[in-house]
Protein backbone atom coordinates (compact mmCIF):
# COMPACT_ATOMS: atom_id res chain seq x y z
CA UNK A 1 0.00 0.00 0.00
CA UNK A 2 1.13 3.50 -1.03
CA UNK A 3 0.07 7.13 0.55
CA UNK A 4 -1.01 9.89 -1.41
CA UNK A 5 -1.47 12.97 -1.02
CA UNK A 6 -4.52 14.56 -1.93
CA UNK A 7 -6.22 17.99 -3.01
CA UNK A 8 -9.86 17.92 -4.19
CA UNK A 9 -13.25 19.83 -4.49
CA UNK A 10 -16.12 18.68 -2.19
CA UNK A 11 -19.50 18.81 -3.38
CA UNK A 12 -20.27 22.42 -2.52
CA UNK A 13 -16.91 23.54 -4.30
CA UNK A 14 -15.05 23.54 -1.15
CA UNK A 15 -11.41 22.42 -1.19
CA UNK A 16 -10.27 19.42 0.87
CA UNK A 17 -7.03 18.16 1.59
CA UNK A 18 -5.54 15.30 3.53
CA UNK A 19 -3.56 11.62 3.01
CA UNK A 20 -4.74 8.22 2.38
CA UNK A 21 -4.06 5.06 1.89
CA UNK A 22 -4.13 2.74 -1.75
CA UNK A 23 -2.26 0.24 -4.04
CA UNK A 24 -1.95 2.59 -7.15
CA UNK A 25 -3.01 6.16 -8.16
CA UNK A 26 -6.26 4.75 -9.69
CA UNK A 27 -7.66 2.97 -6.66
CA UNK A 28 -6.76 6.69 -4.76
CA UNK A 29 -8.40 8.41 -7.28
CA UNK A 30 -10.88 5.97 -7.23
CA UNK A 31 -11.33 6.19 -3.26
CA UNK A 32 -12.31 10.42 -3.95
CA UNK A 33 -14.32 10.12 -6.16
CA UNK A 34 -16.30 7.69 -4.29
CA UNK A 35 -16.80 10.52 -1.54
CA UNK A 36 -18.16 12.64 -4.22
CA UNK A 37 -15.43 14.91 -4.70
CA UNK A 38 -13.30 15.84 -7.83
CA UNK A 39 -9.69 15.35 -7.52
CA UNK A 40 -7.26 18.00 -8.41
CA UNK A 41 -3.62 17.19 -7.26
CA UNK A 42 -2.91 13.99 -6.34
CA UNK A 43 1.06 12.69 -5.40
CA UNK A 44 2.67 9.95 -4.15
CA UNK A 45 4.57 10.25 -0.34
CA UNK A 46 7.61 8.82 -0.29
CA UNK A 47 10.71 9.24 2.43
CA UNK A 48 10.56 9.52 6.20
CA UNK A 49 9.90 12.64 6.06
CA UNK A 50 6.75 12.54 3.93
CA UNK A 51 8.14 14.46 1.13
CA UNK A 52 5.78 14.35 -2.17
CA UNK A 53 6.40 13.71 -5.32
CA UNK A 54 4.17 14.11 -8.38
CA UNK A 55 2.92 10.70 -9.58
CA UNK A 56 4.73 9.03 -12.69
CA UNK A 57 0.83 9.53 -14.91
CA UNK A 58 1.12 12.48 -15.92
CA UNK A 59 -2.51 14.88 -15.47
CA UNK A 60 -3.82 17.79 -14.05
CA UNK A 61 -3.90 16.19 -10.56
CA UNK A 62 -0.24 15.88 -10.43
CA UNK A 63 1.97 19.02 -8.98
CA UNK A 64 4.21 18.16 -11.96
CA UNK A 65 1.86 18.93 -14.72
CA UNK A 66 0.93 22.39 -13.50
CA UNK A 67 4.92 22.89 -13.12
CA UNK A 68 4.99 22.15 -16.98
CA UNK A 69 2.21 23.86 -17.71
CA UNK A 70 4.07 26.84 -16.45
CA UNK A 71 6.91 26.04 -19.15
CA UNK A 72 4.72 26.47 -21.85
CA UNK A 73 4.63 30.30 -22.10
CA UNK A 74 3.66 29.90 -26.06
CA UNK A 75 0.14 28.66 -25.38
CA UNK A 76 -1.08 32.24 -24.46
CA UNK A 77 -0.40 32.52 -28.20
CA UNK A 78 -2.97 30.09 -29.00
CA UNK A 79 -6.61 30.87 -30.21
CA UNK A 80 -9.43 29.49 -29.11
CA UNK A 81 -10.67 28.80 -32.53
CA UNK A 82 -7.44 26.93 -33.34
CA UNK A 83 -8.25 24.59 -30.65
CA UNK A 84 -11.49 23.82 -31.76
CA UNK A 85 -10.32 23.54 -35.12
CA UNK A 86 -7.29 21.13 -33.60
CA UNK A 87 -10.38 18.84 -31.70
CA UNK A 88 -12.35 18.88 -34.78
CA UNK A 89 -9.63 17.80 -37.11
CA UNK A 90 -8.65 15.10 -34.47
CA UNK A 91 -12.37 13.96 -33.88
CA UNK A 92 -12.27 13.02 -37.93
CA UNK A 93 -9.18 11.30 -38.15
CA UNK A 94 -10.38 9.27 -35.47
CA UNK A 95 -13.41 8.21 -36.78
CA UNK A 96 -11.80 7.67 -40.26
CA UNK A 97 -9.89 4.82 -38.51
CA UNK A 98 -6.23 6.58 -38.29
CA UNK A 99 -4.87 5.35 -34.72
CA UNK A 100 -4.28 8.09 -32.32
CA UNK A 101 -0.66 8.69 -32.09
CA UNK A 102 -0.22 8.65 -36.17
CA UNK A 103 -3.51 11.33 -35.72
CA UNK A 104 -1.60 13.38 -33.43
CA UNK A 105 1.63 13.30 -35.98
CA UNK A 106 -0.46 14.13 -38.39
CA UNK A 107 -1.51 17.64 -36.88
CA UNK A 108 1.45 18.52 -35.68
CA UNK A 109 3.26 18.26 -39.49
CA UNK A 110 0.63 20.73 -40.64
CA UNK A 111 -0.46 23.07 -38.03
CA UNK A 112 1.02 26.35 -39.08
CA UNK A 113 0.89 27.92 -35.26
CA UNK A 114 3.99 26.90 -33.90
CA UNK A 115 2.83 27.41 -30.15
CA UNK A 116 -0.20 25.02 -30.87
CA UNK A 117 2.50 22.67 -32.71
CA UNK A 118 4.16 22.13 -29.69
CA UNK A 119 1.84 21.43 -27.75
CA UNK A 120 0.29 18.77 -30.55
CA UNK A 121 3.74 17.04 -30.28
CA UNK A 122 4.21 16.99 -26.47
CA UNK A 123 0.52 14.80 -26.57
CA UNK A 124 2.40 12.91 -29.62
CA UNK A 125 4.82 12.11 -26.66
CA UNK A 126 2.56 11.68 -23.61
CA UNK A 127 0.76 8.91 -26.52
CA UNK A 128 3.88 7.43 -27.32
CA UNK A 129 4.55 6.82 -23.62
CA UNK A 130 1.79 4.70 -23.08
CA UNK A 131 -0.20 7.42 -20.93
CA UNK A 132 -3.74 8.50 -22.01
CA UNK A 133 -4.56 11.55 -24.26
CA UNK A 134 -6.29 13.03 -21.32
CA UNK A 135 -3.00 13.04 -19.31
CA UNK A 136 -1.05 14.55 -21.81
CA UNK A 137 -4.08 18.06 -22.40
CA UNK A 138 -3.99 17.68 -18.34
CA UNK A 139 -0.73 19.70 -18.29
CA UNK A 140 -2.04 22.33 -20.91
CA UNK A 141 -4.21 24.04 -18.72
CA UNK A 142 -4.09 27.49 -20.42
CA UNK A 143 -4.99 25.69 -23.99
CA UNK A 144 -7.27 23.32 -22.85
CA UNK A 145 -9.79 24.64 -20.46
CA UNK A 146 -11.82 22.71 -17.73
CA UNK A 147 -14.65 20.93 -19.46
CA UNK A 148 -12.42 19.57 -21.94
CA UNK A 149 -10.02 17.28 -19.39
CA UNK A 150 -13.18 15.38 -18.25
CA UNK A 151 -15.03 15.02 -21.48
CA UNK A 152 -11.65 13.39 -23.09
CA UNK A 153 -10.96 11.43 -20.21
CA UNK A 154 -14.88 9.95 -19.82
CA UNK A 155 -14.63 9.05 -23.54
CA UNK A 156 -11.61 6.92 -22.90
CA UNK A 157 -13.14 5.41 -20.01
CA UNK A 158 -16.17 4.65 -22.14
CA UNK A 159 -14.14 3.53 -25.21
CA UNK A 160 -15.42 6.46 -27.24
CA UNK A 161 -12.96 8.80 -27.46
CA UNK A 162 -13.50 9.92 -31.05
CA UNK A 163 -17.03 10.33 -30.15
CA UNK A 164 -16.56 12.22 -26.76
CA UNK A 165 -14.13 14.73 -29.06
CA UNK A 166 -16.76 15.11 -31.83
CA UNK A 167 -19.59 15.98 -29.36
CA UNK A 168 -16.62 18.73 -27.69
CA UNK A 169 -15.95 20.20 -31.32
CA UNK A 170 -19.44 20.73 -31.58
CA UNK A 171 -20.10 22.56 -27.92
CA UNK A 172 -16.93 24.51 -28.57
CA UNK A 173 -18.25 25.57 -32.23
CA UNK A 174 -21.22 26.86 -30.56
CA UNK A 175 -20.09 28.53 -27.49
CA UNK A 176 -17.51 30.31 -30.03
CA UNK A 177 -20.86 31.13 -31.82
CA UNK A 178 -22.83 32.53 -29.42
CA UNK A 179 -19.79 34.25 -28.18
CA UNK A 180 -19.85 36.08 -31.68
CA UNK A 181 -23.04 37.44 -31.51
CA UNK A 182 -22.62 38.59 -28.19
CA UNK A 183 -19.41 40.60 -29.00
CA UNK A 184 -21.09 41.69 -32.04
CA UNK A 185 -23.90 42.99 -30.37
CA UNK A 186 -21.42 45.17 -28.51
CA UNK A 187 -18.75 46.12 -30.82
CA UNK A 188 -21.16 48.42 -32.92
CA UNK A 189 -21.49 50.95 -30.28
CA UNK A 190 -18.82 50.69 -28.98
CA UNK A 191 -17.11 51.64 -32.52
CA UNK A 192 -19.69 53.97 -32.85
CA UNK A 193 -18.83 55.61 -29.63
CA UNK A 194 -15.17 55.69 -29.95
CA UNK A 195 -15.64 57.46 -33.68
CA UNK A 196 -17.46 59.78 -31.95
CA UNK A 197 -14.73 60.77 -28.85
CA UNK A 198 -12.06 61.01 -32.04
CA UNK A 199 -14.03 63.49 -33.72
CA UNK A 200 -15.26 65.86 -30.70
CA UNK A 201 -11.40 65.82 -29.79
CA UNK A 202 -10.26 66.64 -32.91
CA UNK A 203 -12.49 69.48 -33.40
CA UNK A 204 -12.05 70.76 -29.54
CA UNK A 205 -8.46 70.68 -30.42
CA UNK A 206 -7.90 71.34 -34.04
CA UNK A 207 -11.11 73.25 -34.88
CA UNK A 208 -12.06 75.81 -31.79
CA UNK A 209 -9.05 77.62 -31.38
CA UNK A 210 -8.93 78.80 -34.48
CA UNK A 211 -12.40 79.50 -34.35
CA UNK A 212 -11.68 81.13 -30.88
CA UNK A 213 -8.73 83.62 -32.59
CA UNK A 214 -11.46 84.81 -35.11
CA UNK A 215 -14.12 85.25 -32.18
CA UNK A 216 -11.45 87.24 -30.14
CA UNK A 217 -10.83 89.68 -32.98
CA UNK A 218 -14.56 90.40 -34.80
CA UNK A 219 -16.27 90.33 -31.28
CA UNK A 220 -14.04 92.77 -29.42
CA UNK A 221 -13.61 91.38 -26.21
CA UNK A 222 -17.54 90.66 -25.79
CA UNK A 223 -18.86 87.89 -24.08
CA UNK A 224 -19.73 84.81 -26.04
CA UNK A 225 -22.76 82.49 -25.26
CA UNK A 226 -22.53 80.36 -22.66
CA UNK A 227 -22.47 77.49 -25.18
CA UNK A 228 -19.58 78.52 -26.63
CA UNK A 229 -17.51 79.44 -23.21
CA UNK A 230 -18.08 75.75 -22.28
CA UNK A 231 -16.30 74.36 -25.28
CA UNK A 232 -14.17 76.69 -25.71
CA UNK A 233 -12.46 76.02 -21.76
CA UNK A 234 -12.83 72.45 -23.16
CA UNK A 235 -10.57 72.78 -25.86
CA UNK A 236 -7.95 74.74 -23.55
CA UNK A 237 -8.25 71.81 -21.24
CA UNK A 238 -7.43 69.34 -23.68
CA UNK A 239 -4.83 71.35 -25.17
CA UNK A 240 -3.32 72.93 -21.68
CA UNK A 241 -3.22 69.83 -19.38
CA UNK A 242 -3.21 66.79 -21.44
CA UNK A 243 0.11 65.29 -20.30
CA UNK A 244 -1.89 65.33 -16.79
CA UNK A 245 -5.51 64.39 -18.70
CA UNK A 246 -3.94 60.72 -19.46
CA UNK A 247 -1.91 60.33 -16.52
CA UNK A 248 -5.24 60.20 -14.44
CA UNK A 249 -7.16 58.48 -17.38
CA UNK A 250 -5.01 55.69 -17.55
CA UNK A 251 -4.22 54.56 -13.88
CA UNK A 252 -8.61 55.41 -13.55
CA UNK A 253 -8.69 52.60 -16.03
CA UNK A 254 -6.35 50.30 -15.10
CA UNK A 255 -8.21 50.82 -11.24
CA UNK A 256 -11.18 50.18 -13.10
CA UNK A 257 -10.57 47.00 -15.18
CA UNK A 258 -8.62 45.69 -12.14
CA UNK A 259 -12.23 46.03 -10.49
CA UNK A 260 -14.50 44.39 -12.85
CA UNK A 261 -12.30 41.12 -13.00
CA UNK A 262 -12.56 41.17 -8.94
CA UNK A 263 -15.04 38.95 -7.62
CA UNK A 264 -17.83 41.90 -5.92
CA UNK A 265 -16.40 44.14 -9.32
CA UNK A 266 -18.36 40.75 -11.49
CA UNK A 267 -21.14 41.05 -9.44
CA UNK A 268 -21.65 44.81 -9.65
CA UNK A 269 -21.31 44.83 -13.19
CA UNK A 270 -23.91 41.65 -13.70
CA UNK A 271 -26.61 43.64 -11.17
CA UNK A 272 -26.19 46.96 -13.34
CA UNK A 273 -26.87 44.66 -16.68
CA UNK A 274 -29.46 42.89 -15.08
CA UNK A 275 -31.71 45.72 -14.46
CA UNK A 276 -31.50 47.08 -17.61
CA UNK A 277 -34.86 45.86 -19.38
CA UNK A 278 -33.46 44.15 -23.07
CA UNK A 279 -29.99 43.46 -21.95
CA UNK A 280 -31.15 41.63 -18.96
CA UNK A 281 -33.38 39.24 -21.29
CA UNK A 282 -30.22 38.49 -23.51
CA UNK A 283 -27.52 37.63 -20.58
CA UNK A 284 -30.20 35.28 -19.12
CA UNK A 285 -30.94 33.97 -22.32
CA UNK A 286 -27.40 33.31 -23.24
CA UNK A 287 -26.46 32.13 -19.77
CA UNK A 288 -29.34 29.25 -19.62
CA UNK A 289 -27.64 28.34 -23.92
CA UNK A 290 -24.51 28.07 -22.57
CA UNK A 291 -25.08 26.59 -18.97
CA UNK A 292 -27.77 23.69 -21.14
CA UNK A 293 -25.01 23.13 -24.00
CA UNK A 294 -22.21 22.37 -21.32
CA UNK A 295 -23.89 20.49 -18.87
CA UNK A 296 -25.40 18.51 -22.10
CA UNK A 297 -22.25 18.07 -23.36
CA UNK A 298 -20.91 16.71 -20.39
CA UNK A 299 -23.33 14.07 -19.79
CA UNK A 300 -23.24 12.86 -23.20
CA UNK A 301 -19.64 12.14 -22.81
CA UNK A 302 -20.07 10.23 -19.77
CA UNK A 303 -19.14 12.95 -17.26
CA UNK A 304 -21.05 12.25 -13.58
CA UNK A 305 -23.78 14.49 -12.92
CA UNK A 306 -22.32 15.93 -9.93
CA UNK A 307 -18.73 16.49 -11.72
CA UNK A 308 -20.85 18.14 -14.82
CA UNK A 309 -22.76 20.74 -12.63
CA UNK A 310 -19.23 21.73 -10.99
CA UNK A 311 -17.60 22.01 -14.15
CA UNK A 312 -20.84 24.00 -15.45
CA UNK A 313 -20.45 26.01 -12.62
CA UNK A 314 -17.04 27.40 -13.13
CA UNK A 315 -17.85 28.15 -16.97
CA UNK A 316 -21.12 29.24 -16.83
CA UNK A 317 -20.36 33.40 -16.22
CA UNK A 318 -22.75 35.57 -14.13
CA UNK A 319 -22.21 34.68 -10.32
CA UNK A 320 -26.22 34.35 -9.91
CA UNK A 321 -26.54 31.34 -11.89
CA UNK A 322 -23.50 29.27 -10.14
CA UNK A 323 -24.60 30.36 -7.36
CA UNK A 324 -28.15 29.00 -8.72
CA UNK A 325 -25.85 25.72 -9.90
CA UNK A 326 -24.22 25.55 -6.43
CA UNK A 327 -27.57 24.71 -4.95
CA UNK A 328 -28.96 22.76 -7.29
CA UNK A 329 -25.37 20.76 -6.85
CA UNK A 330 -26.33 19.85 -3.16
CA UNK A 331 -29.89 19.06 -3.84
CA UNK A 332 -28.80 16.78 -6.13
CA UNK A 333 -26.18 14.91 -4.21
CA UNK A 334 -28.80 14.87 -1.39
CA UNK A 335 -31.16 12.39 -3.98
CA UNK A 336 -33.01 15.17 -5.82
CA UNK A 337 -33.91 14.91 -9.40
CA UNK A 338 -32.38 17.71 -11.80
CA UNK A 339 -35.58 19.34 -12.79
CA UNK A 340 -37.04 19.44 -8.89
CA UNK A 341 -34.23 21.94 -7.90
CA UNK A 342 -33.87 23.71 -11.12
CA UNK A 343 -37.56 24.43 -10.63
CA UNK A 344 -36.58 25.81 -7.64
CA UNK A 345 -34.31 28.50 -8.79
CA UNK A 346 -36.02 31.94 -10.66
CA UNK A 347 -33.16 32.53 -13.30
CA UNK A 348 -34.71 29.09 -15.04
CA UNK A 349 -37.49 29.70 -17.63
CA UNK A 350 -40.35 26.98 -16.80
CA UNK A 351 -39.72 25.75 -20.20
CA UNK A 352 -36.13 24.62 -19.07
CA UNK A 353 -37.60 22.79 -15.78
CA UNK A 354 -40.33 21.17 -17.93
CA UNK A 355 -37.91 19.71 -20.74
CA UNK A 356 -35.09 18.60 -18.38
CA UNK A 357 -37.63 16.84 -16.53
CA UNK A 358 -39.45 15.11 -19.76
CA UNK A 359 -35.40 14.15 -20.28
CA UNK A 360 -35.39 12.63 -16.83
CA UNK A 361 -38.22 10.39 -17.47
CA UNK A 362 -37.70 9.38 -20.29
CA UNK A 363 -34.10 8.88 -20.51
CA UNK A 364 -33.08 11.24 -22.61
CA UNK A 365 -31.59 14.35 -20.34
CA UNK A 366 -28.38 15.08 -22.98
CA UNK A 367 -30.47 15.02 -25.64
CA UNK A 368 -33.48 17.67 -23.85
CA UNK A 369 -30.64 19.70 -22.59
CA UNK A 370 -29.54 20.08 -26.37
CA UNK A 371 -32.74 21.40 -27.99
CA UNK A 372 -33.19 23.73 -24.53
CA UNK A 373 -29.61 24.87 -25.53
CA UNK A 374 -30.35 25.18 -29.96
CA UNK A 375 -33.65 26.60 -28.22
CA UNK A 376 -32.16 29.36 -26.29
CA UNK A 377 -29.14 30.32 -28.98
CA UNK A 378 -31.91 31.14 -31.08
CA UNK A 379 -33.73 33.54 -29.03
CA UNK A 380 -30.09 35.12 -28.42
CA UNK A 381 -29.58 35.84 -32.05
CA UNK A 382 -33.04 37.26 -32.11
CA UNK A 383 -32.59 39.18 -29.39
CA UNK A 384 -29.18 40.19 -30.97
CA UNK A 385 -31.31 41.29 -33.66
CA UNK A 386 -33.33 43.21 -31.88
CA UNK A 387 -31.29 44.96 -29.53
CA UNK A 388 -29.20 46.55 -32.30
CA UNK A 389 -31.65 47.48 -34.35
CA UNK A 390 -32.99 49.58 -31.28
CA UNK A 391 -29.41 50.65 -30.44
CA UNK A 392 -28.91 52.20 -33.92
CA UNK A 393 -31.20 55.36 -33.47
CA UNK A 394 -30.13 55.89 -30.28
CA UNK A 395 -26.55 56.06 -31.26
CA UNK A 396 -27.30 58.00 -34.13
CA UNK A 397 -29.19 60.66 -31.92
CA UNK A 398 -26.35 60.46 -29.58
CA UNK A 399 -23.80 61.60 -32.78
CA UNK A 400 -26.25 64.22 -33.36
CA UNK A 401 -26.26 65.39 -29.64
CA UNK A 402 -22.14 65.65 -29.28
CA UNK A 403 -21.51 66.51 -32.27
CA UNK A 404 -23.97 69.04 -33.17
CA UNK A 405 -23.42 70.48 -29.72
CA UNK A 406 -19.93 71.53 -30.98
CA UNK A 407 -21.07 72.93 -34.39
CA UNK A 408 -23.57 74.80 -32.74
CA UNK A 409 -21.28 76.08 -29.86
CA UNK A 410 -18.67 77.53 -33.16
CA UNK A 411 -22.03 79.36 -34.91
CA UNK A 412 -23.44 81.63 -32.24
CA UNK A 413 -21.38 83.55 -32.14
CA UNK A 414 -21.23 83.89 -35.81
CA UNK A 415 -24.36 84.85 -35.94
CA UNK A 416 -24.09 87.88 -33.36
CA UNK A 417 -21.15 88.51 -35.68
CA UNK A 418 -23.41 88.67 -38.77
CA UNK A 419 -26.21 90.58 -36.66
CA UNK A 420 -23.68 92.72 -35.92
CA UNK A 421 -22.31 93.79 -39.45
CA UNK A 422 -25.48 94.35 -40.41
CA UNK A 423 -26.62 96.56 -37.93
């Protein structure tokens, strides 16, 4: 009998950590999971002393994978479409009947990213080895993220594996999908926006003082509108002080993005989106697609139910709904069905509760999960739809607002010049 030391995740996502007691690393792995808790280091003790050391199959358990994983400063270089494309491409040969290792050689020869090359060839290795594919993406945490470890590894428990990495191609091809839309739902005014800053600078800047000169000379020393004054000690701000504008921009925006990745910054932001009336529709909408199409995903490659709403958890975005999956979690692992604790929770449509409990009866929970999921990515492009459509008169007023606003500022006093020639 060996000991191990262990590091897992109890059912409510809580970390536990102690020793125990087993012939190999399986039966200790084994022995967790039993306990219902997901193992996430896991190393043999050896010496007097009880000094660890990583254990010889290589994974994401082990302290020595994440010390590779640290040696791999290329992957940051690595797109998450060219992984997708990588799983796809793998998936195929697969299927086609080309073993595993030659598949693996095969991608490596002709992927053109060099970064993702590497890491092709250090699987080609784990393979060759006589350690498991799922070993091998284990120490790649940074290129392959956390549902993909247990869907791999569940398909080559099951004897699946080209299956299990078909069905991932296909979650990853829509996530990347619906994360399109989303982004493109937001990159038009935000364009829009930025267009607009760039030109009301430029004309504070470029425009208005020379506009300013002629005002100064025609006018006499009068007193221009108040419209005018306004942009006018605008400009000189911008033009005076601007070393000291974007030395308290920038550190205001560091402060700021700093905040929003912070746990309470996450939740702050989600409240504010949430009570606005059509975006809050859309992040719930695209929150139950993607929480549905993972937690599908999972079960269809043989991932435990209680493993596949922890991984859901940690991918599924605003805090509400892991909190929401945190819940269901224990009520589950208590002896609950799905649905009866989804019902529970107010962020799931009754539509959602209704079909993942027709799945329940009947058998068929990955595949209900997978229409709720086609269901919901459809009402997000709609909603997509919608929202810009709406956002396009609003931004075009806004354009209207600034930069007429400036125009108008420049041609008062114009006017009381003409008004005055005339007279």
């Amino acid at each position: 009998m060996s000991r191990y030391r262990y590091r897992a995740l109890d059912g409510t996502g809580g970390e536990r950590r102690g020793r125990l007691r087993a012939r190999d690393r399986a039966e200790a792995e084994a022995v967790l999971r039993s306990r219902g808790w997901i193992p996430r280091e896991l190393s043999a003790v050896e010496g007097r002393r009880g000094r660890s050391r990583a254990a010889r199959v290589p994974g994401r358990e082990g302290g020595e994978a994440r010390r590779r994983a640290r040696r791999w400063p290329g992957s940051a270089r690595i797109r998450p479409r060219e992984v997708t494309l990588f799983t796809r491409q793998l998936a195929t040969l697969l299927r086609s009947g080309v073993p595993l290792l030659r598949s693996l050689e095969v991608l490596q020869a002709q992927e053109g990213n060099r970064a993702l090359a590497r890491v092709i060839g250090h699987l080609a290795d784990t393979v060759r080895a006589g350690h498991p594919l799922s070993a091998g993406l284990a120490e790649h945490p940074r290129v392959f993220d956390s549902p993909f470890v247990p869907m791999v590894r569940a398909g080559e428990a099951g004897g699946v594996l080209e299956g299990g990495l078909a069905r991932l191609a296909t979650y990853r091809e829509n996530s990347e999908r619906l994360r399109g839309r989303l982004r493109s739902a937001t990159a038009y005014p935000a364009v829009v926006v930025a267009v607009a800053l760039v030109v009301v600078v430029l004309l504070l800047v470029q425009v208005v003082p020379q506009f300013e000169r002629i005002f100064a000379d025609l006018l006499g020393g009068a007193e221009l509108p108040a419209l005018t004054r306004g942009v006018v000690g605008i400009g000189r701000l911008l033009r005076d002080h601007f070393p000291l504008l974007v030395g308290a921009v920038l550190p205001g925006t560091v402060l700021a993005g700093w905040f929003l990745r912070s746990g309470p910054g996450r939740r702050w932001a989600e409240g504010l989106l949430l009570r606005l009336p059509r975006i809050r529709g859309l992040v719930t909408k695209a929150t139950v697609a993607r929480c549905a199409r993972s937690l599908g995903t999972l079960l269809a490659n043989g991932v435990p139910i209680l493993e596949a709403l922890t991984i859901t958890r940690g991918v599924v975005g605003p805090h509400r709904f892991a909190e929401a999956l945190r819940r269901i979690h224990d009520r589950v692992r208590d002896g609950e069905t799905l649905a009866g604790p989804m019902a529970g929770e107010r962020l799931f449509p009754p539509m959602v509760t209704s079909m993942v409990e027709v799945g329940e009866e009947t058998g068929q929970l990955e595949e209900m999960l997978g229409r709720v999921a086609d269901a919901y990515e459809e009402e997000v492009d709609r909603e997509v739809n919608t929202v810009t459509s709406l956002l396009e008169p609003v931004l075009i007023v806004f354009l209207a607002v600034v930069v007429g606003g400036v125009v108008l500022a420049l041609f008062l006093p114009i006017v009381r010049i003409i008004e005055t020639l005339g007279g």
